[in-house]
C-alpha atoms as a PDB file:
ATOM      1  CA  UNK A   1      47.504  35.047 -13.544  1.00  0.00           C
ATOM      2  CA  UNK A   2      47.248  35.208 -17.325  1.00  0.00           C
ATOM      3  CA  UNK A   3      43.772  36.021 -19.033  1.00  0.00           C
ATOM      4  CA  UNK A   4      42.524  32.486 -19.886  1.00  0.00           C
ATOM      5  CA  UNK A   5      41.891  32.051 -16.349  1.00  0.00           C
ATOM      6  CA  UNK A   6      39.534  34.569 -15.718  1.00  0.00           C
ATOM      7  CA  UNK A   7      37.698  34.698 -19.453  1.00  0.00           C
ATOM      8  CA  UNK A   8      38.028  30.843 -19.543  1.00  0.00           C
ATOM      9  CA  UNK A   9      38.415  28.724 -16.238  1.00  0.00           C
ATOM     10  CA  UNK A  10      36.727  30.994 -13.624  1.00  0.00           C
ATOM     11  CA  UNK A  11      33.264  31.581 -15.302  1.00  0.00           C
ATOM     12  CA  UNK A  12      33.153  27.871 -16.635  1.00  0.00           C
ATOM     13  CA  UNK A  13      33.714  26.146 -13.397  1.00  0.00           C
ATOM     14  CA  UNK A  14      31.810  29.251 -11.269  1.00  0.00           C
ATOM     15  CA  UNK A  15      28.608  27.736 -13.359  1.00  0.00           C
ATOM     16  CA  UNK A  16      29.053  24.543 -12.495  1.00  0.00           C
ATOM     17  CA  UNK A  17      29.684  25.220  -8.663  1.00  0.00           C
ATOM     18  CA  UNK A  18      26.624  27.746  -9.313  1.00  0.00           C
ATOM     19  CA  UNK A  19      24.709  24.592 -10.164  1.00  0.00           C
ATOM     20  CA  UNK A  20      25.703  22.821  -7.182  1.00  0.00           C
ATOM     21  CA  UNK A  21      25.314  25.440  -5.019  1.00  0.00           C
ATOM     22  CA  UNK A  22      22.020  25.903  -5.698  1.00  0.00           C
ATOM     23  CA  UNK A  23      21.139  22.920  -5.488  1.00  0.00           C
ATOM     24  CA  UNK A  24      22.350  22.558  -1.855  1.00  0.00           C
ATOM     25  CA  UNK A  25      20.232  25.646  -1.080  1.00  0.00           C
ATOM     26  CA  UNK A  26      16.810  24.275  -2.258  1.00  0.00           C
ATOM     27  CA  UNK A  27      17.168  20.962  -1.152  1.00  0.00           C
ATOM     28  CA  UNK A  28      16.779  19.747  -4.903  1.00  0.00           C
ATOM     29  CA  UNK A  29      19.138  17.429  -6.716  1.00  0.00           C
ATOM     30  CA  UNK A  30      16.633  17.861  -9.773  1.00  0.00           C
ATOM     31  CA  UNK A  31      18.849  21.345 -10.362  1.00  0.00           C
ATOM     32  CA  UNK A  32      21.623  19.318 -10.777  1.00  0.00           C
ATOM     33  CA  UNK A  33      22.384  18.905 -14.967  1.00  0.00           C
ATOM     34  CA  UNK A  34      25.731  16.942 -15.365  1.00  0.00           C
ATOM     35  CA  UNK A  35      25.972  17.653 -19.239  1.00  0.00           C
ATOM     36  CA  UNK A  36      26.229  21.697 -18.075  1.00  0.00           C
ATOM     37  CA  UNK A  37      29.977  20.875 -16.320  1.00  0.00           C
ATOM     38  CA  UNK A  38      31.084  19.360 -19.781  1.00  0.00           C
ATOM     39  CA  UNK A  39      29.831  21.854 -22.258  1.00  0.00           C
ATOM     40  CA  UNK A  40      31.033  24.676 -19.647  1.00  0.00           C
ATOM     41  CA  UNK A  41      33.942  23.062 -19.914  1.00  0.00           C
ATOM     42  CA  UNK A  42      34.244  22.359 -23.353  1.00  0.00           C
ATOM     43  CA  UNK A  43      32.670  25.636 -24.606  1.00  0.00           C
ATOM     44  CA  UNK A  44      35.314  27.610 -22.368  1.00  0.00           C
ATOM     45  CA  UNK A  45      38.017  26.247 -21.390  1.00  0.00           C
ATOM     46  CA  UNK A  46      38.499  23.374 -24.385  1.00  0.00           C
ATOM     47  CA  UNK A  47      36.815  25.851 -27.085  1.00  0.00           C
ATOM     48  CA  UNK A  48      34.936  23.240 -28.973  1.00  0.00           C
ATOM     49  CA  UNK A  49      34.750  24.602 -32.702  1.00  0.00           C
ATOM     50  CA  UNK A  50      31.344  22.962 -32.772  1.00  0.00           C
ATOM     51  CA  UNK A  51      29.641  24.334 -30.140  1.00  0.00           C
ATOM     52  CA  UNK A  52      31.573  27.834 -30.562  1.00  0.00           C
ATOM     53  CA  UNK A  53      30.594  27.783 -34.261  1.00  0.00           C
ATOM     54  CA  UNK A  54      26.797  28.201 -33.236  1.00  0.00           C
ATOM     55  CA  UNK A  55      26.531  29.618 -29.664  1.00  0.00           C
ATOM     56  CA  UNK A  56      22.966  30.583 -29.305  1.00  0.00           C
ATOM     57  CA  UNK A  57      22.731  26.536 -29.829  1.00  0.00           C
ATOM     58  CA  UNK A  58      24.409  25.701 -26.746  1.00  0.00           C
ATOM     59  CA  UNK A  59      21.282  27.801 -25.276  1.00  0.00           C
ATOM     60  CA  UNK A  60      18.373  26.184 -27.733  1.00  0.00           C
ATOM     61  CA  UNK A  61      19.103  22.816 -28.375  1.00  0.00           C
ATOM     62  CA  UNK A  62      20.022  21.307 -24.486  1.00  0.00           C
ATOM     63  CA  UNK A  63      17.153  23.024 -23.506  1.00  0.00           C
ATOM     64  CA  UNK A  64      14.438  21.894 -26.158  1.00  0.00           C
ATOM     65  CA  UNK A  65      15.767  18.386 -25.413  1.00  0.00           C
ATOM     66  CA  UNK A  66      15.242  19.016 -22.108  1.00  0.00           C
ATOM     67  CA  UNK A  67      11.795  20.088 -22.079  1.00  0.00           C
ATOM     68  CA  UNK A  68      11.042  17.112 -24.368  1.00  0.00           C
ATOM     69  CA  UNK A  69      12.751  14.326 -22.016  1.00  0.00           C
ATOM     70  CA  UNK A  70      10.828  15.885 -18.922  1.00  0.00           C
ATOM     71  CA  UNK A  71       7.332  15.748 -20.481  1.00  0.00           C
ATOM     72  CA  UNK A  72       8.222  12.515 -21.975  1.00  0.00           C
ATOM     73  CA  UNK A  73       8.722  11.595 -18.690  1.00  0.00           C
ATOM     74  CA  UNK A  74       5.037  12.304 -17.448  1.00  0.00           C
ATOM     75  CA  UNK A  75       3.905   9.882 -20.245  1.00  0.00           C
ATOM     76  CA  UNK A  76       2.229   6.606 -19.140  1.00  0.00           C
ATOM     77  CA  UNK A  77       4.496   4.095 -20.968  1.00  0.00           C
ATOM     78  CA  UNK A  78       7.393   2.108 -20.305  1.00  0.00           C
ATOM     79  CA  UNK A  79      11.036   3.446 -19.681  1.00  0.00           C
ATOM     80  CA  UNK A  80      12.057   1.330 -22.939  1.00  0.00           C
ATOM     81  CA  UNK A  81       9.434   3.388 -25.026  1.00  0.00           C
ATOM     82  CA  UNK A  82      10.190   6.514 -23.194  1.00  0.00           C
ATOM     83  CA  UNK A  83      13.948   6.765 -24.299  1.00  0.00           C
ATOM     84  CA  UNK A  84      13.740   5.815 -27.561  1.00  0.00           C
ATOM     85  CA  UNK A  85      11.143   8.700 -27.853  1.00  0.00           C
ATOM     86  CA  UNK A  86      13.874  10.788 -26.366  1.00  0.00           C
ATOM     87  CA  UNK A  87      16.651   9.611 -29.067  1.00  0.00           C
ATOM     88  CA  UNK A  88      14.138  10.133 -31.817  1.00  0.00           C
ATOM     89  CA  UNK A  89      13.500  13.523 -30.545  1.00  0.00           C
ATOM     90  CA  UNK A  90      16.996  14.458 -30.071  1.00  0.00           C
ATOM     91  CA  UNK A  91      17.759  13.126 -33.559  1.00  0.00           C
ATOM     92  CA  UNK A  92      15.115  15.124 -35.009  1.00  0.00           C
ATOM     93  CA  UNK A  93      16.178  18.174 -33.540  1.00  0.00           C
ATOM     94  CA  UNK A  94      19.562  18.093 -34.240  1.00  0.00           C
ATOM     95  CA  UNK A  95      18.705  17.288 -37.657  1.00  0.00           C
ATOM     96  CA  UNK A  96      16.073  20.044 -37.938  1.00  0.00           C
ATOM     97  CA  UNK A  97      19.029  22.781 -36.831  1.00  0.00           C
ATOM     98  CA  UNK A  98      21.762  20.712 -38.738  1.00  0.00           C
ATOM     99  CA  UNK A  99      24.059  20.733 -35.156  1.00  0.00           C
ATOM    100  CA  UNK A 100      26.467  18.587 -34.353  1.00  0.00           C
ATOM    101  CA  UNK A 101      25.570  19.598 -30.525  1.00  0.00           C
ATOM    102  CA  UNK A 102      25.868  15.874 -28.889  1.00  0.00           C
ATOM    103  CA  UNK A 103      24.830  17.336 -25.517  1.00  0.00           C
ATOM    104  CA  UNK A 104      21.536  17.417 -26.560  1.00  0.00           C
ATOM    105  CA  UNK A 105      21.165  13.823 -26.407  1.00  0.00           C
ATOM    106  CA  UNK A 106      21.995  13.804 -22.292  1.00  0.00           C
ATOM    107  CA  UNK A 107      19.922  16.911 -21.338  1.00  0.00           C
ATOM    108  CA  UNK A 108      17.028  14.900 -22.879  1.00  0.00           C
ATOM    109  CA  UNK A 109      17.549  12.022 -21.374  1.00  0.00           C
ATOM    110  CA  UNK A 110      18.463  12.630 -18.060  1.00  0.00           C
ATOM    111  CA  UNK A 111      14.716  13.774 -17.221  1.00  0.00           C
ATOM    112  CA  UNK A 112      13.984  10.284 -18.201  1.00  0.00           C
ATOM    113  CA  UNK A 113      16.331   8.050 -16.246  1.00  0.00           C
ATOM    114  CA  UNK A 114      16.266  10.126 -12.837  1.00  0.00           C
ATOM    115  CA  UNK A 115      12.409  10.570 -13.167  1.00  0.00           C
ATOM    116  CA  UNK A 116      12.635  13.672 -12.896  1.00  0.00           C
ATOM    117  CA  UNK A 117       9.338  15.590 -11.747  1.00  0.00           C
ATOM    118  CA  UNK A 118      10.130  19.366 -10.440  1.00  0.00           C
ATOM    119  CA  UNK A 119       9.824  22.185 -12.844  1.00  0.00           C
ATOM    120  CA  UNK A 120      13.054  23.446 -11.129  1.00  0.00           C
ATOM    121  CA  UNK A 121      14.386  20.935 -13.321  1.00  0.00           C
ATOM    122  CA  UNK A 122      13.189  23.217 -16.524  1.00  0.00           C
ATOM    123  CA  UNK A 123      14.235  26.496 -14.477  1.00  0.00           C
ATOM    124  CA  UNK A 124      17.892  25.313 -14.096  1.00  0.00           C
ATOM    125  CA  UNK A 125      18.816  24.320 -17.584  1.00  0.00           C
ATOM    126  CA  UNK A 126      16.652  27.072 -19.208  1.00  0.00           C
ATOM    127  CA  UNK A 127      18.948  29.639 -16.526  1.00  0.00           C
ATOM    128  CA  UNK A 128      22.172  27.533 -17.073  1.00  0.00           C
ATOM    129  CA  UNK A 129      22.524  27.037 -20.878  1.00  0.00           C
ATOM    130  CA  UNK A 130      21.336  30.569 -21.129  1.00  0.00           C
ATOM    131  CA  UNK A 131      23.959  32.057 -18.577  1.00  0.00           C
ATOM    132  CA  UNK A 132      26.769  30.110 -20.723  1.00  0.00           C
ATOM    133  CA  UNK A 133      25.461  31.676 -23.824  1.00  0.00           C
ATOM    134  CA  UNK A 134      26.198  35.071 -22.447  1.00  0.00           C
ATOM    135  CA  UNK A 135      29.951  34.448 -20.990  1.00  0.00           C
ATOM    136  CA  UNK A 136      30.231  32.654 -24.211  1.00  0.00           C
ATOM    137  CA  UNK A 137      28.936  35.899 -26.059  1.00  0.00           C
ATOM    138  CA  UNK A 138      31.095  37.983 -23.817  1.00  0.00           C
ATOM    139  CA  UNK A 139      34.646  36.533 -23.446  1.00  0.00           C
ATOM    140  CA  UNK A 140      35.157  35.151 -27.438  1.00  0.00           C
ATOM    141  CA  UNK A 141      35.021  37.664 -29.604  1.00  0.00           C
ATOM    142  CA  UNK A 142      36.204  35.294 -32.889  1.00  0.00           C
ATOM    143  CA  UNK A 143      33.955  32.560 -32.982  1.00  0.00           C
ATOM    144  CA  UNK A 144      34.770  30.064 -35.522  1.00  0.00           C
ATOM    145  CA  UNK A 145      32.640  29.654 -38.809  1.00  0.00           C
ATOM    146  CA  UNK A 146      30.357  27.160 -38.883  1.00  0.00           C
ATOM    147  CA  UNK A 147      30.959  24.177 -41.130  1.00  0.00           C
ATOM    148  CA  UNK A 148      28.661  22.479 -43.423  1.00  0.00           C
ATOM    149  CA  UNK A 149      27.396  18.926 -42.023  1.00  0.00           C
ATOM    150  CA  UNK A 150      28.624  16.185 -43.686  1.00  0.00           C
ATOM    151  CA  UNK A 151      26.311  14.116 -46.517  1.00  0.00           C
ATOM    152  CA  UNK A 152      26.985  11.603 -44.586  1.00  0.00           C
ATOM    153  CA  UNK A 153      25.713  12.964 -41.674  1.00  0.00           C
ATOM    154  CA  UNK A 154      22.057  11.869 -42.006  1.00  0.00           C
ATOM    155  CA  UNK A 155      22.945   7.867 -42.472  1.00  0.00           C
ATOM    156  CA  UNK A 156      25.316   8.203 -39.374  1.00  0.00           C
ATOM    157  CA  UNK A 157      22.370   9.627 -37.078  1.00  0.00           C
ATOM    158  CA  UNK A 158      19.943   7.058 -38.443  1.00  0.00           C
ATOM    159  CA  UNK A 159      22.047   4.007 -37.997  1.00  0.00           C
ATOM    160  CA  UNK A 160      23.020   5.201 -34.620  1.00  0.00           C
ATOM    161  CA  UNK A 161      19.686   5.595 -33.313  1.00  0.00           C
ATOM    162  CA  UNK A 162      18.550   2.276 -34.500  1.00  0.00           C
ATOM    163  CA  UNK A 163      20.980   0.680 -32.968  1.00  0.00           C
ATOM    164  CA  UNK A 164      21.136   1.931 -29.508  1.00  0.00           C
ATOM    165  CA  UNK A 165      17.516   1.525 -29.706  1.00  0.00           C
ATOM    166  CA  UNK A 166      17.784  -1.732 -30.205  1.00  0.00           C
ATOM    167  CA  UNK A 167      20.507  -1.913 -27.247  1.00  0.00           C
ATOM    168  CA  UNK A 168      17.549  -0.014 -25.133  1.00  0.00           C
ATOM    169  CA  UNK A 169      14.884  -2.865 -26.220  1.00  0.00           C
ATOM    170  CA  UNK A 170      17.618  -5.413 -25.424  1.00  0.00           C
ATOM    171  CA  UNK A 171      18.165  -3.924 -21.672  1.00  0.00           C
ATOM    172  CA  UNK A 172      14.451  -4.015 -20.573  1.00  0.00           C
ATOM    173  CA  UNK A 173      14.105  -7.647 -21.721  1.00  0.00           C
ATOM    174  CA  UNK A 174      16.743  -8.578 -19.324  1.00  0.00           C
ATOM    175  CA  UNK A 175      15.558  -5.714 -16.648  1.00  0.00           C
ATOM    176  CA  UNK A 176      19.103  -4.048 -16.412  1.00  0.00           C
ATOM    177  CA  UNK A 177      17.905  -0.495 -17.950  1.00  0.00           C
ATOM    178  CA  UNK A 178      20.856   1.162 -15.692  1.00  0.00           C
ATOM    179  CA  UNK A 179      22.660   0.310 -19.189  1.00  0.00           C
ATOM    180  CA  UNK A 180      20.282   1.391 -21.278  1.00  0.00           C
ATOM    181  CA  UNK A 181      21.121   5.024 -21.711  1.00  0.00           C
ATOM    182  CA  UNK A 182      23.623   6.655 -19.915  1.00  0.00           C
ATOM    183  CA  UNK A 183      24.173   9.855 -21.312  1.00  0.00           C
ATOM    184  CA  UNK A 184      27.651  10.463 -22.143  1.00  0.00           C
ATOM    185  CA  UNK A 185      28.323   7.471 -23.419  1.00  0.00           C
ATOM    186  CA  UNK A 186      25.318   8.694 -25.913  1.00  0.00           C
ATOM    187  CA  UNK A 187      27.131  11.361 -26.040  1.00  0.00           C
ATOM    188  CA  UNK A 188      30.669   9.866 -27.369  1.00  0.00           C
ATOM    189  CA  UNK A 189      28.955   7.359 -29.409  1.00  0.00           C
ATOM    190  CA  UNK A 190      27.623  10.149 -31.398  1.00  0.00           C
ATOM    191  CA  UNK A 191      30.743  12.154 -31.728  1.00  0.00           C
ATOM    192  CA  UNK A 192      32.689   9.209 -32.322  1.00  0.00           C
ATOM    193  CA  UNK A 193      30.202   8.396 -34.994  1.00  0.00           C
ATOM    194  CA  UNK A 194      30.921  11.201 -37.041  1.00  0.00           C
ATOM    195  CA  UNK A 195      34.765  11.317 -37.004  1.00  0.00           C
ATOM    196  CA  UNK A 196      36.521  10.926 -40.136  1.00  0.00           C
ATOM    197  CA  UNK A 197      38.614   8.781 -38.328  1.00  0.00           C
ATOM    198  CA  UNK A 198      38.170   6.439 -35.334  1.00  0.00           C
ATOM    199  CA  UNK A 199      41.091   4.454 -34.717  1.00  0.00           C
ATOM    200  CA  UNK A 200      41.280   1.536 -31.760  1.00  0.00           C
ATOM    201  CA  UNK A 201      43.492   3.743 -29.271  1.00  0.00           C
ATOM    202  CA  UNK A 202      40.985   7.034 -29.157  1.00  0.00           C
ATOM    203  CA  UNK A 203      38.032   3.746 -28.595  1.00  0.00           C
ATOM    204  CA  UNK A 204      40.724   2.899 -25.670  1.00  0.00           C
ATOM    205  CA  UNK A 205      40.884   6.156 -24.104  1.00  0.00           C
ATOM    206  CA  UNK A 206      37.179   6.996 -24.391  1.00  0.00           C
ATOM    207  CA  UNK A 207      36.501   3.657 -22.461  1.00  0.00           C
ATOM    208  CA  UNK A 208      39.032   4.369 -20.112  1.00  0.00           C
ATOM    209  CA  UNK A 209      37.959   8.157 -18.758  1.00  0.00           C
ATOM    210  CA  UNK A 210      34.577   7.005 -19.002  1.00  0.00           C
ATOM    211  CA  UNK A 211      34.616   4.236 -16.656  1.00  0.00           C
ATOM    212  CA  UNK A 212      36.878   5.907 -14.381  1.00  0.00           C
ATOM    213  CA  UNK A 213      34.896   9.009 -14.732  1.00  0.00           C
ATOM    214  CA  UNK A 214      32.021   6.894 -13.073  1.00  0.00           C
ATOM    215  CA  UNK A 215      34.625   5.556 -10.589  1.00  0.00           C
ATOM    216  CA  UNK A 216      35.250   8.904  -9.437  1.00  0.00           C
ATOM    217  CA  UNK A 217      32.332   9.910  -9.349  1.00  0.00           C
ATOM    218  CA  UNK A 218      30.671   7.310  -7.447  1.00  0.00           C
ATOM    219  CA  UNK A 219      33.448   6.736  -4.686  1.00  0.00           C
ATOM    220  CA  UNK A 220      33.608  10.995  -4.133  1.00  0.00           C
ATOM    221  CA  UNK A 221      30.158  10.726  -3.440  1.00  0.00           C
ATOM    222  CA  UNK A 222      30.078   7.944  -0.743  1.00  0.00           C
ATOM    223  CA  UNK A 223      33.185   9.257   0.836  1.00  0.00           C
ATOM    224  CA  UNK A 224      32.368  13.383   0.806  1.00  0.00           C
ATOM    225  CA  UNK A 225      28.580  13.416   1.126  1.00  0.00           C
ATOM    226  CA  UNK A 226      28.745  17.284   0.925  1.00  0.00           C
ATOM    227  CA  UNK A 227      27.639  18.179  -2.215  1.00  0.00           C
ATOM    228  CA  UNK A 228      30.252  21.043  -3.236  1.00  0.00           C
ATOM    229  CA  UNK A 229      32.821  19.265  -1.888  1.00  0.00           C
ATOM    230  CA  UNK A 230      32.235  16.042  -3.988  1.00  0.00           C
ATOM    231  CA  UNK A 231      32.226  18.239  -6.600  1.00  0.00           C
ATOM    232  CA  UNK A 232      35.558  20.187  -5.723  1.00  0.00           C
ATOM    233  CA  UNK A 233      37.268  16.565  -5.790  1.00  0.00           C
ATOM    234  CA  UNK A 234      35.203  15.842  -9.171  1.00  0.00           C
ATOM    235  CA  UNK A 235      36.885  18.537 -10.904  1.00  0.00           C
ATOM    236  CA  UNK A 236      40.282  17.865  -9.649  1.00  0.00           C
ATOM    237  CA  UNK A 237      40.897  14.244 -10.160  1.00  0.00           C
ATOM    238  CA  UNK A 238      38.968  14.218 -13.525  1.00  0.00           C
ATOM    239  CA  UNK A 239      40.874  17.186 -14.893  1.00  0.00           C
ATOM    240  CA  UNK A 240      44.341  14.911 -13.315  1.00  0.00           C
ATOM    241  CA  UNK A 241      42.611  11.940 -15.389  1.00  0.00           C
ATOM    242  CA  UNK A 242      42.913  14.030 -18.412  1.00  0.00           C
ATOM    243  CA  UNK A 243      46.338  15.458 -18.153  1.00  0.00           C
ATOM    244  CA  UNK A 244      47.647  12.178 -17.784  1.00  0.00           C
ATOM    245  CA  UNK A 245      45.638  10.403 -20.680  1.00  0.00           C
ATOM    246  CA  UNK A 246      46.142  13.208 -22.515  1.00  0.00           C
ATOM    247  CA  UNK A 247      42.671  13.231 -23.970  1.00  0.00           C
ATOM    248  CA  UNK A 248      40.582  15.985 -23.746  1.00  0.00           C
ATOM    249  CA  UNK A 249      37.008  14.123 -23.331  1.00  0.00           C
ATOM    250  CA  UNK A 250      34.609  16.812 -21.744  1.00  0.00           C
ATOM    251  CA  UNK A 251      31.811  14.067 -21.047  1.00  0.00           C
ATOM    252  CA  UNK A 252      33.850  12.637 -18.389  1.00  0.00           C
ATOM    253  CA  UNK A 253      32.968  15.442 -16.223  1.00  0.00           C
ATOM    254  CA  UNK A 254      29.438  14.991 -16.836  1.00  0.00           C
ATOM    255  CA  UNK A 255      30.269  11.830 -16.203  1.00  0.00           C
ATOM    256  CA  UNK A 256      31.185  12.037 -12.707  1.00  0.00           C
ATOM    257  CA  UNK A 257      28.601  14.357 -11.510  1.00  0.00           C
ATOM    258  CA  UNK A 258      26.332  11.758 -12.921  1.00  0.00           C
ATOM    259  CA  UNK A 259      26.042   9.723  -9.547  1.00  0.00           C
ATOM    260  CA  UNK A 260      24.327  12.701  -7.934  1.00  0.00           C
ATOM    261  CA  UNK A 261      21.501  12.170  -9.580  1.00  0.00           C
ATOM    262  CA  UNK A 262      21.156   8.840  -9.879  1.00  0.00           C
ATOM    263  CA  UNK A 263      18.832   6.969  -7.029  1.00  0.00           C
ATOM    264  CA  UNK A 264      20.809   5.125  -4.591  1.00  0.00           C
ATOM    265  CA  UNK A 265      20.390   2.106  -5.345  1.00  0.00           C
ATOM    266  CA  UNK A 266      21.827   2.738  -8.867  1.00  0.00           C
ATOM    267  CA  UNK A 267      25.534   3.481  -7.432  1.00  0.00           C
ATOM    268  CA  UNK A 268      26.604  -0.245  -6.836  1.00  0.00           C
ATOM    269  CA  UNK A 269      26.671  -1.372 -10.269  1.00  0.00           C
ATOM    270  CA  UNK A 270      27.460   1.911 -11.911  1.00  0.00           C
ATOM    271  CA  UNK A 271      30.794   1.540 -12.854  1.00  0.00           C
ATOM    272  CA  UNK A 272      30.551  -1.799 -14.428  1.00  0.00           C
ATOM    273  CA  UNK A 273      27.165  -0.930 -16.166  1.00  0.00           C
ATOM    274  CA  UNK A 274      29.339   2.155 -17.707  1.00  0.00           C
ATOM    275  CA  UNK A 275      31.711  -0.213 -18.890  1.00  0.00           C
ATOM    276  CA  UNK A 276      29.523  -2.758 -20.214  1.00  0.00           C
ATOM    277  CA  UNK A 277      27.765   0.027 -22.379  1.00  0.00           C
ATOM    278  CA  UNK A 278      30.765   1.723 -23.419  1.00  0.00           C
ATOM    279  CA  UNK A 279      32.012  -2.017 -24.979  1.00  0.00           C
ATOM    280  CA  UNK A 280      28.920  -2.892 -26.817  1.00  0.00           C
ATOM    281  CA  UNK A 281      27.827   1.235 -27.911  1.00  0.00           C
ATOM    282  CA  UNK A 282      30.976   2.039 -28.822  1.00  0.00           C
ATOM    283  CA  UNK A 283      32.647  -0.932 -29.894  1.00  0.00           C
ATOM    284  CA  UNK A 284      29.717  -1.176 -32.527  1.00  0.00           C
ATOM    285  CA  UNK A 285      30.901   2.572 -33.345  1.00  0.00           C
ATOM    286  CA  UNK A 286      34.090   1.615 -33.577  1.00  0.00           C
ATOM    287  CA  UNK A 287      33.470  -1.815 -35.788  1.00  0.00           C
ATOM    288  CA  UNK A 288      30.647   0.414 -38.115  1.00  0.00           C
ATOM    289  CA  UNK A 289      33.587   2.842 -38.678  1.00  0.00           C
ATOM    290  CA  UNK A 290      36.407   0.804 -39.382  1.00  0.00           C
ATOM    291  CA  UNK A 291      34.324  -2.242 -41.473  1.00  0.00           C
ATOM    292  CA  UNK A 292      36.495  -2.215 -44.205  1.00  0.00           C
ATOM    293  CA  UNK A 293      40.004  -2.295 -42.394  1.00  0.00           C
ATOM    294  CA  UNK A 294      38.857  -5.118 -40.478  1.00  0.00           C
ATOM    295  CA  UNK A 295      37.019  -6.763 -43.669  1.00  0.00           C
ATOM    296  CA  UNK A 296      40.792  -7.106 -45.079  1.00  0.00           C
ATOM    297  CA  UNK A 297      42.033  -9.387 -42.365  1.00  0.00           C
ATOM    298  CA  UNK A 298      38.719 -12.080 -42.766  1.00  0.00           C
ATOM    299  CA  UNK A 299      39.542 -15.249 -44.020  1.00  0.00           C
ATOM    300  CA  UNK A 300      39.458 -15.382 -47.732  1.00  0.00           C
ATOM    301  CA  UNK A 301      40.540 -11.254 -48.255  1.00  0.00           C
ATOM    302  CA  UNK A 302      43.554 -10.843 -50.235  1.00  0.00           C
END
């Protein structure tokens, strides 16, 4: 076997199965942090110049979100009011450290939407984000440089926020907050809206491993029960989902661990709340970014 697999595949998906694992042990699904599989993932195996550029970030930021989404949690307010403190948070922290680490956004949330209460929650992304740091620190010896944020960067992450708060507002009016925020869609959306580019067929293929992402995810679950095996298949079909969209979108892995953590009553409707999010987050991404191509084919336009 050549080197990538042990300095690259082997730790990455040993912390996620880590994860699992311990959760199985302790009886606690609250352990369980789906964004961990994709930035193991991306951070190791993928190399994401973003995250490598700023390691000790992949450590910090996740895990300030994280602390802020679970004591958000304990506040006495709505679940509306609750994630749009999260986003705001998250926003403000990534602005405050000028990262472009998107993760953030679902280790924030996900305190929020599963309710979480057990400090083992804290304990296993404080342990996890910091364990990554150290294969990170250990196996890449040439990190990449870190690039200056974009002037634009500061008008992206304040229209974004306003308008999946708005989509958060719009959600508890008509009692469906399954939609409201699930994280790696957050997750895209926000990558998505800070691409140069962000042409119709990468909006395709985001929607596509997304949803079936959730698919897997859900159906692995119902048909495995065992944790670590669920997760076994997981890995496998997601990474076949990949290799034959060819689209390397690490989210997708968070995406189907996802239903572990949901409550049960959740899984039914998953899939199709994923895909009616994924139209109306980032199709407004998607219109936002490409205004003026599509401005040239209204009536009137020369």
């Amino acid at each position: 076997m050549n080197n990538n697999f042990f300095y690259q595949t082997l730790p990455a998906y040993a912390i996620i199965f880590l994860m699992i694992g311990a959760a199985t042990v302790f009886n606690n699904p609250e352990i369980i942090l789906p964004e961990v599989s994709a930035l193991s993932i991306g951070c190791l195996i993928y190399q994401n110049p973003t995250w490598l550029a700023k390691p000790f970030h992949v450590f910090l930021l996740p895990s300030l979100t994280a602390v802020g989404g679970f004591f958000t949690n304990r506040l006495d307010i709505n679940l509306a009011a609750k994630l749009i403190l999260v986003l705001i948070m998250v926003v403000a922290v990534l602005s405050m450290f000028k990262s472009g680490m998107a993760p953030a956004f679902a280790t924030g949330l996900l305190p929020v939407i599963t309710r979480a209460d057990s400090m083992m929650f804290i304990y296993s992304i404080l342990l996890l984000t910091l364990l990554l740091y150290v294969v990170i620190r250990l196996f890449h010896n040439h990190l990449p440089t870190p690039q200056q944020a974009k002037q634009q960067g500061h008008r992206h992450r304040l229209l974004y926020l306003a308008f999946v708060s708005v989509w958060v507002v719009i959600c508890w009016v008509i009692g469906w907050m399954l939609m409201a925020a699930i994280p790696p869609v957050i997750v895209v959306g926000y990558e998505s809206m800070h691409k140069d580019a962000y042409p119709i067929g990468i909006l395709g293929k985001q929607v596509l491993c997304l949803v079936a992402g959730a698919l897997i995810g859900t159906v692995s679950l119902y048909l495995c029960k065992n944790l670590l095996l669920t997760t076994l298949v997981d890995m496998a079909l997601v990474t076949m989902l990949i290799k034959i969209v060819q689209f390397k979108l690490t989210p997708t892995y968070a995406m189907s661990l996802l239903p572990m953590v949901l409550p049960g009553t959740s899984h039914t409707y998953f899939g199709l709340c994923v895909l009616l999010m994924c139209v109306v987050v980032l199709g407004f991404v998607w219109v936002y970014k490409n205004a003026r191509v599509i401005s040239n084919f209204l009536p009137g336009r020369s």
